[in-house]
C-alpha atoms as a PDB file:
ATOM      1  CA  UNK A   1      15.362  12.060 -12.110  1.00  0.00           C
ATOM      2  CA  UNK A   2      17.762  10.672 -10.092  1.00  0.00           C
ATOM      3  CA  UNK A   3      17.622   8.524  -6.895  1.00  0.00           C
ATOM      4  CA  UNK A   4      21.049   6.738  -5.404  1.00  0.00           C
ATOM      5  CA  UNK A   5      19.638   4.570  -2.714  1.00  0.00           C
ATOM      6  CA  UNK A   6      17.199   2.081  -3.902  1.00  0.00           C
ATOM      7  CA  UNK A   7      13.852   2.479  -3.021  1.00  0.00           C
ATOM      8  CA  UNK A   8      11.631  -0.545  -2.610  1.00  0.00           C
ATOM      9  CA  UNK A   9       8.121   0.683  -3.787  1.00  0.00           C
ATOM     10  CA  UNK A  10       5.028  -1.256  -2.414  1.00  0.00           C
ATOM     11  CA  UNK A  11       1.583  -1.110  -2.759  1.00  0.00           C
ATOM     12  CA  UNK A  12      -0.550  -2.452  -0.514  1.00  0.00           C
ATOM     13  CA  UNK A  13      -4.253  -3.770  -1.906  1.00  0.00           C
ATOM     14  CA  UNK A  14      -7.149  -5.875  -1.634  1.00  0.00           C
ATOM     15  CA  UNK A  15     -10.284  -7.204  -3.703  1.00  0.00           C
ATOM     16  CA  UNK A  16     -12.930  -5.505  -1.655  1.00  0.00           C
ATOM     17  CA  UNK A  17     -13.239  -3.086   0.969  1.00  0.00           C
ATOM     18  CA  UNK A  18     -13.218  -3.874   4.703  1.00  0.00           C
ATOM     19  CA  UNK A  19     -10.522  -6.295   4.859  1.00  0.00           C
ATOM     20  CA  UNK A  20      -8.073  -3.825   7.112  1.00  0.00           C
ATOM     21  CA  UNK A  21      -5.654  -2.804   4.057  1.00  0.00           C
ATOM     22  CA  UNK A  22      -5.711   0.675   5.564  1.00  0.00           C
ATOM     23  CA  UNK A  23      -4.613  -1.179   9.038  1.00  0.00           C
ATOM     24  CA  UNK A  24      -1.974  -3.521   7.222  1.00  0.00           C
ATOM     25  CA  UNK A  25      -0.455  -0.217   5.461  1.00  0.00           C
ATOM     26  CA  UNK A  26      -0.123   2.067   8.399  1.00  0.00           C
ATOM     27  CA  UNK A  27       1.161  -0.468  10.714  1.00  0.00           C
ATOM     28  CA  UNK A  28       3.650  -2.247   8.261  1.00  0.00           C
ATOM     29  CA  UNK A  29       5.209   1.613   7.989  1.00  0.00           C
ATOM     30  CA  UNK A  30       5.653   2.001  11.308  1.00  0.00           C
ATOM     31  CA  UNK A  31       7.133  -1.494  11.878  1.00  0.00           C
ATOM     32  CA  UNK A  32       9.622  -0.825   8.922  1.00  0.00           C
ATOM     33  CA  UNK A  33      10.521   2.985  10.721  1.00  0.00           C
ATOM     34  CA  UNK A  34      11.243   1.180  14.251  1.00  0.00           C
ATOM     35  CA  UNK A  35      13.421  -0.908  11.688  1.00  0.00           C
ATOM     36  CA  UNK A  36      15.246   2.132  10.798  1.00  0.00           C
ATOM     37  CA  UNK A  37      13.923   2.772   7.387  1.00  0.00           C
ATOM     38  CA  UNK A  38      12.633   6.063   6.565  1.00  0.00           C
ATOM     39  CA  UNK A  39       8.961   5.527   5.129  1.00  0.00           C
ATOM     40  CA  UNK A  40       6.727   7.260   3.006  1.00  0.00           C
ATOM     41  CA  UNK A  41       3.165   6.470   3.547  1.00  0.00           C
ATOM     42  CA  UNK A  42       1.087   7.275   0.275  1.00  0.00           C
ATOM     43  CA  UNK A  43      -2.846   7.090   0.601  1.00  0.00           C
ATOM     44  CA  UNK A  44      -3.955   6.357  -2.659  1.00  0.00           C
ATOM     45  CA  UNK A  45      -7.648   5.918  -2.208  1.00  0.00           C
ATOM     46  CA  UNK A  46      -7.650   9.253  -4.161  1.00  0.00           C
ATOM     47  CA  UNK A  47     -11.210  10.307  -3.217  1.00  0.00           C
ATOM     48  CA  UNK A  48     -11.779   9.091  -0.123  1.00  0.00           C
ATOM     49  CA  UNK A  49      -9.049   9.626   2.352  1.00  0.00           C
ATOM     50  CA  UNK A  50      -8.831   7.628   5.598  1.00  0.00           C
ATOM     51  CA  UNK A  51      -5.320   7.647   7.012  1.00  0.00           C
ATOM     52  CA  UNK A  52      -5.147  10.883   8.046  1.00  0.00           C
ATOM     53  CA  UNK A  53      -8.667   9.529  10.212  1.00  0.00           C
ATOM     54  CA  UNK A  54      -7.161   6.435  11.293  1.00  0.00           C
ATOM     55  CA  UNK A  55      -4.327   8.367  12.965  1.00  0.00           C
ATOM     56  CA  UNK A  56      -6.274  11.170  14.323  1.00  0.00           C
ATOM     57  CA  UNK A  57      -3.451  13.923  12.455  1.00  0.00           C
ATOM     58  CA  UNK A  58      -4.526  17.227  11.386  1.00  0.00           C
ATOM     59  CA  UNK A  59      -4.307  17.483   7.651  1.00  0.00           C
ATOM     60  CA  UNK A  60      -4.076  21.108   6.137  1.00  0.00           C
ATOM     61  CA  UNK A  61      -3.629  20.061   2.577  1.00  0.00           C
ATOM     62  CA  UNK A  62      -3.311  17.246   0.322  1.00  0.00           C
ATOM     63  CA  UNK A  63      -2.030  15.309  -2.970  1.00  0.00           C
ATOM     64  CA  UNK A  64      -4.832  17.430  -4.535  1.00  0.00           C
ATOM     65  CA  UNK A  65      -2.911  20.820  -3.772  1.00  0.00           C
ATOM     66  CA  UNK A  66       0.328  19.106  -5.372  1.00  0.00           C
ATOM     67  CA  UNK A  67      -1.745  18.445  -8.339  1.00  0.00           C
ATOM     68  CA  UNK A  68      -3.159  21.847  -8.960  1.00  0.00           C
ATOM     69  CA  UNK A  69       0.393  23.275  -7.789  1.00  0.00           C
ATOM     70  CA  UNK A  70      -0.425  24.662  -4.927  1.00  0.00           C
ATOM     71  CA  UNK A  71       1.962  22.613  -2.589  1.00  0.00           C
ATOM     72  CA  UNK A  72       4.646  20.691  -3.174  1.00  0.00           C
ATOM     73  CA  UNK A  73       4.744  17.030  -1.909  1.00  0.00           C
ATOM     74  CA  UNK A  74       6.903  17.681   0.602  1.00  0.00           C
ATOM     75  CA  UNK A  75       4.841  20.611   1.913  1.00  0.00           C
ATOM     76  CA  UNK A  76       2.030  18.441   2.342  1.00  0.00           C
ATOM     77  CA  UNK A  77       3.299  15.502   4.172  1.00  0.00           C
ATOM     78  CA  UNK A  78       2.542  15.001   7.655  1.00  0.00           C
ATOM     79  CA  UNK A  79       4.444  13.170  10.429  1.00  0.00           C
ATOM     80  CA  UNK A  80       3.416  10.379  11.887  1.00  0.00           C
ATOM     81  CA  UNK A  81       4.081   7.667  14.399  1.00  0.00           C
ATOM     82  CA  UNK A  82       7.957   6.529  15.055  1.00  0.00           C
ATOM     83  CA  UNK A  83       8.555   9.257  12.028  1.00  0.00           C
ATOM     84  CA  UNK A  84       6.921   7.664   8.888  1.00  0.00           C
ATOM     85  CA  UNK A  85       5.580  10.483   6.780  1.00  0.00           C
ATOM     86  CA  UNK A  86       2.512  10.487   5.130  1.00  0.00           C
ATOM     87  CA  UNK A  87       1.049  12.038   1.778  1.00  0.00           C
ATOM     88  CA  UNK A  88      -2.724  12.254   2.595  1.00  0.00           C
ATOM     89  CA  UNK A  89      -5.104  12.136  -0.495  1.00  0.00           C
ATOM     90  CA  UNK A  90      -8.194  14.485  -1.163  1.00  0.00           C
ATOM     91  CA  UNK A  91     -11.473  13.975   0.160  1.00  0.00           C
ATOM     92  CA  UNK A  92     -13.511  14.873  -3.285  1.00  0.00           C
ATOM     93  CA  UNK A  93     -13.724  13.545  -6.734  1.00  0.00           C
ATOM     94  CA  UNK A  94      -9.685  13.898  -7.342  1.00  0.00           C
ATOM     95  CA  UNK A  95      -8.977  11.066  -9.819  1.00  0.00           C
ATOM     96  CA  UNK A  96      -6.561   9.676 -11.516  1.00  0.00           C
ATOM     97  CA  UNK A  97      -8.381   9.188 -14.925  1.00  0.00           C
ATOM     98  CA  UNK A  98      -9.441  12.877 -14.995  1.00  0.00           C
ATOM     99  CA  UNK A  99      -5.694  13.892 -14.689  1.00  0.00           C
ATOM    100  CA  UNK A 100      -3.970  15.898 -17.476  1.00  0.00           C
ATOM    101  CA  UNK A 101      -0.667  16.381 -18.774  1.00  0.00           C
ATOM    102  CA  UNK A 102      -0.032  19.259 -16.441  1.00  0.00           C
ATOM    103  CA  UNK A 103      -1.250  17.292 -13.739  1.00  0.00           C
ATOM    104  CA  UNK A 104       1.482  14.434 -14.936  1.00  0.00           C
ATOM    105  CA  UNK A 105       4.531  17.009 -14.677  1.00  0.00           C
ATOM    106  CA  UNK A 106       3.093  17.551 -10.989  1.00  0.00           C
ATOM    107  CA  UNK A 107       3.272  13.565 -10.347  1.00  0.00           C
ATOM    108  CA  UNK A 108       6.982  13.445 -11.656  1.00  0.00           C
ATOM    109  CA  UNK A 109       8.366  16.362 -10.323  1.00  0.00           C
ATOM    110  CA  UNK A 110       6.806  16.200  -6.869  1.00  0.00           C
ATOM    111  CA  UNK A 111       8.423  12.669  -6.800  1.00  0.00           C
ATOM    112  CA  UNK A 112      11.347  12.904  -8.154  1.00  0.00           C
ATOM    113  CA  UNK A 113      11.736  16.021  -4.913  1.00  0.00           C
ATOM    114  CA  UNK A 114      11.076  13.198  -2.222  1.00  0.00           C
ATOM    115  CA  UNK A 115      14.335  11.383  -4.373  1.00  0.00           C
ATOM    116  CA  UNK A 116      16.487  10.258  -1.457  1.00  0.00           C
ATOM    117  CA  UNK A 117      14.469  10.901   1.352  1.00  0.00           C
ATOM    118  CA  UNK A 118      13.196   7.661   1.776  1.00  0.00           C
ATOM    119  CA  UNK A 119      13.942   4.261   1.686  1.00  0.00           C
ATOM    120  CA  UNK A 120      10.034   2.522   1.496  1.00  0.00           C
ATOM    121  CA  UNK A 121       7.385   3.703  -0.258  1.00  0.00           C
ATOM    122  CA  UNK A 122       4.336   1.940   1.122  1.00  0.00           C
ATOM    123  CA  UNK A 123       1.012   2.940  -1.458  1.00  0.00           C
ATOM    124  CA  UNK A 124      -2.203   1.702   0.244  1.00  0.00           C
ATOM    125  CA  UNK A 125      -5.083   1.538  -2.950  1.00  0.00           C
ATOM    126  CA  UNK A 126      -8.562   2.229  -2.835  1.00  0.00           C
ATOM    127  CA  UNK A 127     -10.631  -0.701  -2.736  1.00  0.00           C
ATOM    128  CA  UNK A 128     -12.072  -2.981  -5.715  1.00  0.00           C
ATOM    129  CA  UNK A 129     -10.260  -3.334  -9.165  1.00  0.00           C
ATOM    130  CA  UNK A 130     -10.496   0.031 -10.202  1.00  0.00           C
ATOM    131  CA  UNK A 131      -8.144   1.741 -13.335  1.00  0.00           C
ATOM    132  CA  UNK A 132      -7.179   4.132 -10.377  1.00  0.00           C
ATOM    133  CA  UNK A 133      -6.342   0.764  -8.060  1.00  0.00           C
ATOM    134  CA  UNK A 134      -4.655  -1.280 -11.254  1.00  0.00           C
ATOM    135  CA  UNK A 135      -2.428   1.786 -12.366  1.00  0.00           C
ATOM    136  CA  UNK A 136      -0.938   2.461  -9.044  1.00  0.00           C
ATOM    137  CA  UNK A 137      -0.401  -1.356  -8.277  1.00  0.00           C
ATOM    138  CA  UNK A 138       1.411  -1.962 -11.508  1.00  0.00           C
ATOM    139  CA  UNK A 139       3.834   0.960 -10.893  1.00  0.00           C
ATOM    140  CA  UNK A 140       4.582  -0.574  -7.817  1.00  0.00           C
ATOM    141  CA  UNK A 141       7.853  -3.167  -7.401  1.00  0.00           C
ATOM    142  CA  UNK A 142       5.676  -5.348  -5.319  1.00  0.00           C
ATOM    143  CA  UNK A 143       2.224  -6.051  -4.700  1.00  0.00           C
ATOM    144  CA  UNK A 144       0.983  -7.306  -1.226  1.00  0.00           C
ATOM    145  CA  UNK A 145      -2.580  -8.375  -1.299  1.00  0.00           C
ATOM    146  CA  UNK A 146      -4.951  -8.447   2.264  1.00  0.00           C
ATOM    147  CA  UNK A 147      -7.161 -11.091   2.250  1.00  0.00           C
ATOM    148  CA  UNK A 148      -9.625 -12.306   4.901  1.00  0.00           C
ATOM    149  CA  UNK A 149     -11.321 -15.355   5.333  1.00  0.00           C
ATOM    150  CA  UNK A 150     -14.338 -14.594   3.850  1.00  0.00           C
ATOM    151  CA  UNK A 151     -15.606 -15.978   0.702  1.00  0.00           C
ATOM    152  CA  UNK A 152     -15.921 -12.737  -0.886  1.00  0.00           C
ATOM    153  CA  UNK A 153     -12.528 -11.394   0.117  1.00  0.00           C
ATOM    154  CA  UNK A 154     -11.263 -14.643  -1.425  1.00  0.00           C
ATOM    155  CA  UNK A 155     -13.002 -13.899  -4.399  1.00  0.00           C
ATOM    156  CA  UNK A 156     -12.388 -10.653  -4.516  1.00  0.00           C
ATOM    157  CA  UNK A 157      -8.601 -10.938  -4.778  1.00  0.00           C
ATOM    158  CA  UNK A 158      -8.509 -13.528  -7.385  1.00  0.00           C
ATOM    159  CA  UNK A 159     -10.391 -11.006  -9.486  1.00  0.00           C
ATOM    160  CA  UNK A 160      -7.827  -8.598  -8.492  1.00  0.00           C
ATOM    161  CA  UNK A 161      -4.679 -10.991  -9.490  1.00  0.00           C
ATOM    162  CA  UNK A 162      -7.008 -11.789 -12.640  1.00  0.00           C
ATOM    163  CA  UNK A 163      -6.981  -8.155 -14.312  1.00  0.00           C
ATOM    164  CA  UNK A 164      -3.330  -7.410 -12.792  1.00  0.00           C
ATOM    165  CA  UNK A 165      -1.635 -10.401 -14.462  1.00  0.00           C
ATOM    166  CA  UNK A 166      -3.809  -9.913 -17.811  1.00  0.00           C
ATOM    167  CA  UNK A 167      -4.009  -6.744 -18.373  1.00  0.00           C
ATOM    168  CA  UNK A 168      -1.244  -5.406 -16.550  1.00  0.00           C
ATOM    169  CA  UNK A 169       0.808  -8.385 -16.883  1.00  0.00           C
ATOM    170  CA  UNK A 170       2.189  -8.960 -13.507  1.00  0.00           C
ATOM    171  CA  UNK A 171       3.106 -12.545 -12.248  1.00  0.00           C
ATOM    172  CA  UNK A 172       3.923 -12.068  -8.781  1.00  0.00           C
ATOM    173  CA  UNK A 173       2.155 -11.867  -5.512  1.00  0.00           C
ATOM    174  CA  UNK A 174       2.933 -11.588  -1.857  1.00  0.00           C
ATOM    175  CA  UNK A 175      -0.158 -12.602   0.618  1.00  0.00           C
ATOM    176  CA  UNK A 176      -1.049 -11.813   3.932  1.00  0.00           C
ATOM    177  CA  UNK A 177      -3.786 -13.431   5.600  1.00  0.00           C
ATOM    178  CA  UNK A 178      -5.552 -10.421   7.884  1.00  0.00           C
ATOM    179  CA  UNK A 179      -7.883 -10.881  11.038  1.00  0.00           C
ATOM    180  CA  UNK A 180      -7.016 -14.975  11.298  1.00  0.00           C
ATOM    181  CA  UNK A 181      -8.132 -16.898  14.575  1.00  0.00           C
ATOM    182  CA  UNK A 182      -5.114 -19.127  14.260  1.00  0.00           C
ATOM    183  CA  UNK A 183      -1.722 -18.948  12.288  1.00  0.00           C
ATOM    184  CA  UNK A 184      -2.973 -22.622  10.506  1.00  0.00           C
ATOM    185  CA  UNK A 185      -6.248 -20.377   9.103  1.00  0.00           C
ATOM    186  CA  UNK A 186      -4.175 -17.758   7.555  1.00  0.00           C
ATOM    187  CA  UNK A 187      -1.952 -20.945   5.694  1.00  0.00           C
ATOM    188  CA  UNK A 188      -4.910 -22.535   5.215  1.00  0.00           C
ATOM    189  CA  UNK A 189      -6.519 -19.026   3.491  1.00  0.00           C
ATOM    190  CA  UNK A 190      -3.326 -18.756   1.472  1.00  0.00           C
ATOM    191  CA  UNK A 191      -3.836 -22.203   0.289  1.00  0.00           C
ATOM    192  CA  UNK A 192      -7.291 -21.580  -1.273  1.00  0.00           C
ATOM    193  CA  UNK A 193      -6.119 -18.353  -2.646  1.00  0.00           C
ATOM    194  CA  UNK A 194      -2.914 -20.610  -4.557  1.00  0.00           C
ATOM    195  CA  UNK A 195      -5.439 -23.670  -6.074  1.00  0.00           C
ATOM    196  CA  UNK A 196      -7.638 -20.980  -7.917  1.00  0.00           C
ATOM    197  CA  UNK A 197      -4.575 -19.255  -9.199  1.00  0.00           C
ATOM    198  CA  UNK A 198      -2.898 -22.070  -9.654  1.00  0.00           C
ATOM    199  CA  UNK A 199      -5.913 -24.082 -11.895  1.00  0.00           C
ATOM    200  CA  UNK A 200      -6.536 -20.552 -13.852  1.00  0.00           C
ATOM    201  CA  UNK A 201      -3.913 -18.245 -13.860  1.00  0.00           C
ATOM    202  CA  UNK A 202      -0.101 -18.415 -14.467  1.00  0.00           C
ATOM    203  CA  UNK A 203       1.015 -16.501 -11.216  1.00  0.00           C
ATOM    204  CA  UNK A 204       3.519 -17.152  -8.555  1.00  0.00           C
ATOM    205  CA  UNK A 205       1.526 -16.261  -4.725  1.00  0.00           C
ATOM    206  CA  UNK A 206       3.948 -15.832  -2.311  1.00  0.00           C
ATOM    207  CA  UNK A 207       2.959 -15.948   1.459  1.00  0.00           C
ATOM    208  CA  UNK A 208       3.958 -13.075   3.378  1.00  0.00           C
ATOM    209  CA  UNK A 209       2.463 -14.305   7.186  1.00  0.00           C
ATOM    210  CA  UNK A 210      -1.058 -13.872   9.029  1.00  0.00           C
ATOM    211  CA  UNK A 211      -2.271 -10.878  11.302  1.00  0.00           C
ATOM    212  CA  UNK A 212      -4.356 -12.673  13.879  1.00  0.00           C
ATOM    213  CA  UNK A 213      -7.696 -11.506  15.309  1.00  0.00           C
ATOM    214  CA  UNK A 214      -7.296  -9.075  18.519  1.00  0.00           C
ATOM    215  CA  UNK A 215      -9.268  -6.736  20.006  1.00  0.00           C
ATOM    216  CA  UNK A 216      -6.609  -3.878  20.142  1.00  0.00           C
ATOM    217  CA  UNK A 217      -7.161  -3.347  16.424  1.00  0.00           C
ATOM    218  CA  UNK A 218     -10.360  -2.192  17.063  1.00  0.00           C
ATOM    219  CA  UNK A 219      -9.739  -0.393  20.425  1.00  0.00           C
ATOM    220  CA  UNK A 220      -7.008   1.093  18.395  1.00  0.00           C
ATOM    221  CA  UNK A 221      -9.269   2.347  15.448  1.00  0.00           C
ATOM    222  CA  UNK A 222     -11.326   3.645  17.828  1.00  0.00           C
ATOM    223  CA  UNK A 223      -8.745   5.815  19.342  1.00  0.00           C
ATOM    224  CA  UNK A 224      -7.186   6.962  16.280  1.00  0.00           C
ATOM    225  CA  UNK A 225      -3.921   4.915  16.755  1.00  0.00           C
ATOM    226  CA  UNK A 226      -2.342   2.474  14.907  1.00  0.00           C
ATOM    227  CA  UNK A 227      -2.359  -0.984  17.555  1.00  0.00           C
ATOM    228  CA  UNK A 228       1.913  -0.379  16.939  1.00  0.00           C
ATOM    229  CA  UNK A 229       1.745   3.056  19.031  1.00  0.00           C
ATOM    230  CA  UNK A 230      -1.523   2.311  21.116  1.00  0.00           C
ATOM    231  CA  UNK A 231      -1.346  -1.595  22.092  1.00  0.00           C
ATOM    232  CA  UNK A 232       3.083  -2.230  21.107  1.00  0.00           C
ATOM    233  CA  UNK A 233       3.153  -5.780  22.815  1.00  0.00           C
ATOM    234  CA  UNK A 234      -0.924  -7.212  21.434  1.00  0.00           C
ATOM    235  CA  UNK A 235      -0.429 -10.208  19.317  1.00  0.00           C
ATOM    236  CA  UNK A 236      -1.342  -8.297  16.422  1.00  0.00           C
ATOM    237  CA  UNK A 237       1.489  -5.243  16.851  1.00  0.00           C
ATOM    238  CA  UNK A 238       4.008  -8.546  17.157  1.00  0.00           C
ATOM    239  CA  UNK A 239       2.493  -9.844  13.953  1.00  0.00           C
ATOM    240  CA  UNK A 240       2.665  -6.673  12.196  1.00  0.00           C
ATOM    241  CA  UNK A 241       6.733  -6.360  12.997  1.00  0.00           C
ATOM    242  CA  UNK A 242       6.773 -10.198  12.060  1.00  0.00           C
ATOM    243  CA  UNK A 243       5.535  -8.819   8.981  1.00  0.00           C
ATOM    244  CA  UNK A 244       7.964  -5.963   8.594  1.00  0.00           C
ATOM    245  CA  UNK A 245      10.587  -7.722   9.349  1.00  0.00           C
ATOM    246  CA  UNK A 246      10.112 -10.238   6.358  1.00  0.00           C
ATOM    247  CA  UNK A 247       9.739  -7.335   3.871  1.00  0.00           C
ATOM    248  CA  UNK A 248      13.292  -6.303   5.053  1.00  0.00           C
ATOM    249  CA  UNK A 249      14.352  -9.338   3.360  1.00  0.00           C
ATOM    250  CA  UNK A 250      12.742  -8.894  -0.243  1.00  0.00           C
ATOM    251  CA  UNK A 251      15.319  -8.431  -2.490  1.00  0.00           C
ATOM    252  CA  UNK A 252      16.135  -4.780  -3.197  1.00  0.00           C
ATOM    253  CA  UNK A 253      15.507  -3.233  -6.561  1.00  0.00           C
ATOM    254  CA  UNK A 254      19.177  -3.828  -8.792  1.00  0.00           C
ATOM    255  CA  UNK A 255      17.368  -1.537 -11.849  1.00  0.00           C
ATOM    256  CA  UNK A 256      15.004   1.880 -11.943  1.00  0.00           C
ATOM    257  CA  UNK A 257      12.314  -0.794 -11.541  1.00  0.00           C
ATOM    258  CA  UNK A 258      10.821  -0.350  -8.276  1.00  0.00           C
ATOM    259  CA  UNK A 259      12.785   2.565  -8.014  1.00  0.00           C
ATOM    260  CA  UNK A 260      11.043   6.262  -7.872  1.00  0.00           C
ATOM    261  CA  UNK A 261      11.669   6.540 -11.376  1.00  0.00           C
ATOM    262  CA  UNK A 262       9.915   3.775 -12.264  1.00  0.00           C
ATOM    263  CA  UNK A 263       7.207   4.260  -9.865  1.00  0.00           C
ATOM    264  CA  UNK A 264       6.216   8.020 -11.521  1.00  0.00           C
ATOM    265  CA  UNK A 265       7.036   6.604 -15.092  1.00  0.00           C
ATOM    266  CA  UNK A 266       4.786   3.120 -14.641  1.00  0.00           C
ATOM    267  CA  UNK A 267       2.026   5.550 -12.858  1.00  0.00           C
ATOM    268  CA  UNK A 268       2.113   8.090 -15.721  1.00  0.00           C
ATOM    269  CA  UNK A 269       1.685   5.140 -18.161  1.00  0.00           C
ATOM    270  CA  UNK A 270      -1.448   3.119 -16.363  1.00  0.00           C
ATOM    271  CA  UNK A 271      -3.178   7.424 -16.321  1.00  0.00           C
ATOM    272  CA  UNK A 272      -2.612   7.948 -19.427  1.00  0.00           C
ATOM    273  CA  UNK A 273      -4.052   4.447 -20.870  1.00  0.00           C
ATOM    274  CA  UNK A 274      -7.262   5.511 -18.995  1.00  0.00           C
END
């Protein structure tokens, strides 16, 4: 399986549910495609899908339909906003651990089809700490984790960091601070996150910005658009390309780590230790 353009292979995650992951994902793709990179979007909350929902787009088939070969990926990827292309997951009881070795060929060869199409892959996990959530995460090149300013979300994540750097061992973090009522909140946020870590676990947290509070996010949700296509100029849309912009600078991967390769071969791995 061979790619020639380095792919930089993200997943996007969070402790507990509610903390606008979905939101961070969908609108960090779209900033990175008015950037000029060609995105994949990949909804990995296996069972329950939501992206498809949160952008209102008709969804014939699924990952589920790659799986069983029915479809291949690119069959069932779907178009959205400024041209980011999304692979929508089933709405069912389509999991990872239940996945067999036929199953696996369908992973690696579906992937290794999308090859140079792309330049991000963007994975947004199901919520909680999951085998499904940890073995997508660790296939990943890097992991940005949502986190709100609510105790729970705080401790949430830890937990998250916790089982990724023990049993998974992964060292590095990026952080962004989601639904903040001032940039000094979301530092302040990442602060609390670093002096757990830092008195418990041996982990580098590396801040990655704040999306502030606005009411288009959830006039946007409501109308099925991501706030980068419904509200473009809301302080949240300019935080999200703030956002983008910075992951343009993370370094590229120089190895198959990070790459597609590694993605399918890291993802096969985490399954199969189910």
């Amino acid at each position: 399986m061979k790619s020639l353009n380095p792919i930089q292979v993200i997943a996007v995650t969070g402790g507990k549910g509610g903390v606008g992951k979905s939101n961070v994902s969908v609108n960090l793709a779209i900033g990175l495609a008015e950037l000029g990179k060609r995105v994949v979007l990949l909804d990995a909350d296996l069972g329950l899908a939501n992206l498809d929902i949160l952008l209102g787009l008709s969804v014939n088939r699924n990952i589920g339909d790659v799986l069983s070969g029915k479809a291949k990926l690119v069959d069932i990827m779907v178009e959205g906003p400024s041209g980011i292309k999304i692979i929508p997951a089933s709405s069912g009881a389509q999991h990872m651990s239940n996945l067999g070795e036929v199953e696996h060929a369908g992973i690696i060869t579906a992937f290794s089809e999308l090859g140079d199409s792309m330049d991000v892959l963007i994975v947004d996990t199901a919520a909680g700490i999951s085998k499904t959530v940890t073995s997508f995460v660790r296939a990943t090149q890097e992991a940005l984790i949502v986190v709100t300013d609510e105790p729970t979300s705080v401790t949430d994540s830890y937990a998250l960091i916790k089982v990724l750097n023990r049993d998974c061992r992964m060292n590095r973090f990026r952080i962004v601070a989601n639904m903040v009522r001032t940039p000094k909140e979301g530092q302040m946020l990442y602060n609390k996150l670093v002096k757990v870590t830092d008195r418990f676990l041996d982990v580098s947290l590396q801040y990655s910005g704040a999306i502030p509070m606005d009411e288009s996010v959830r006039k946007s949700v409501q109308r099925q658009k991501a706030v980068l296509e419904a509200y473009p100029r809301s302080k949240a849309a300019l935080a999200f390309r703030a956002l983008a912009q910075k992951v343009t600078t993370w370094p590229l991967p120089s190895t198959p780590k990070g790459n597609l390769e590694f993605f399918v071969e890291r993802l096969i791995q985490g399954v199969g230790a189910a």
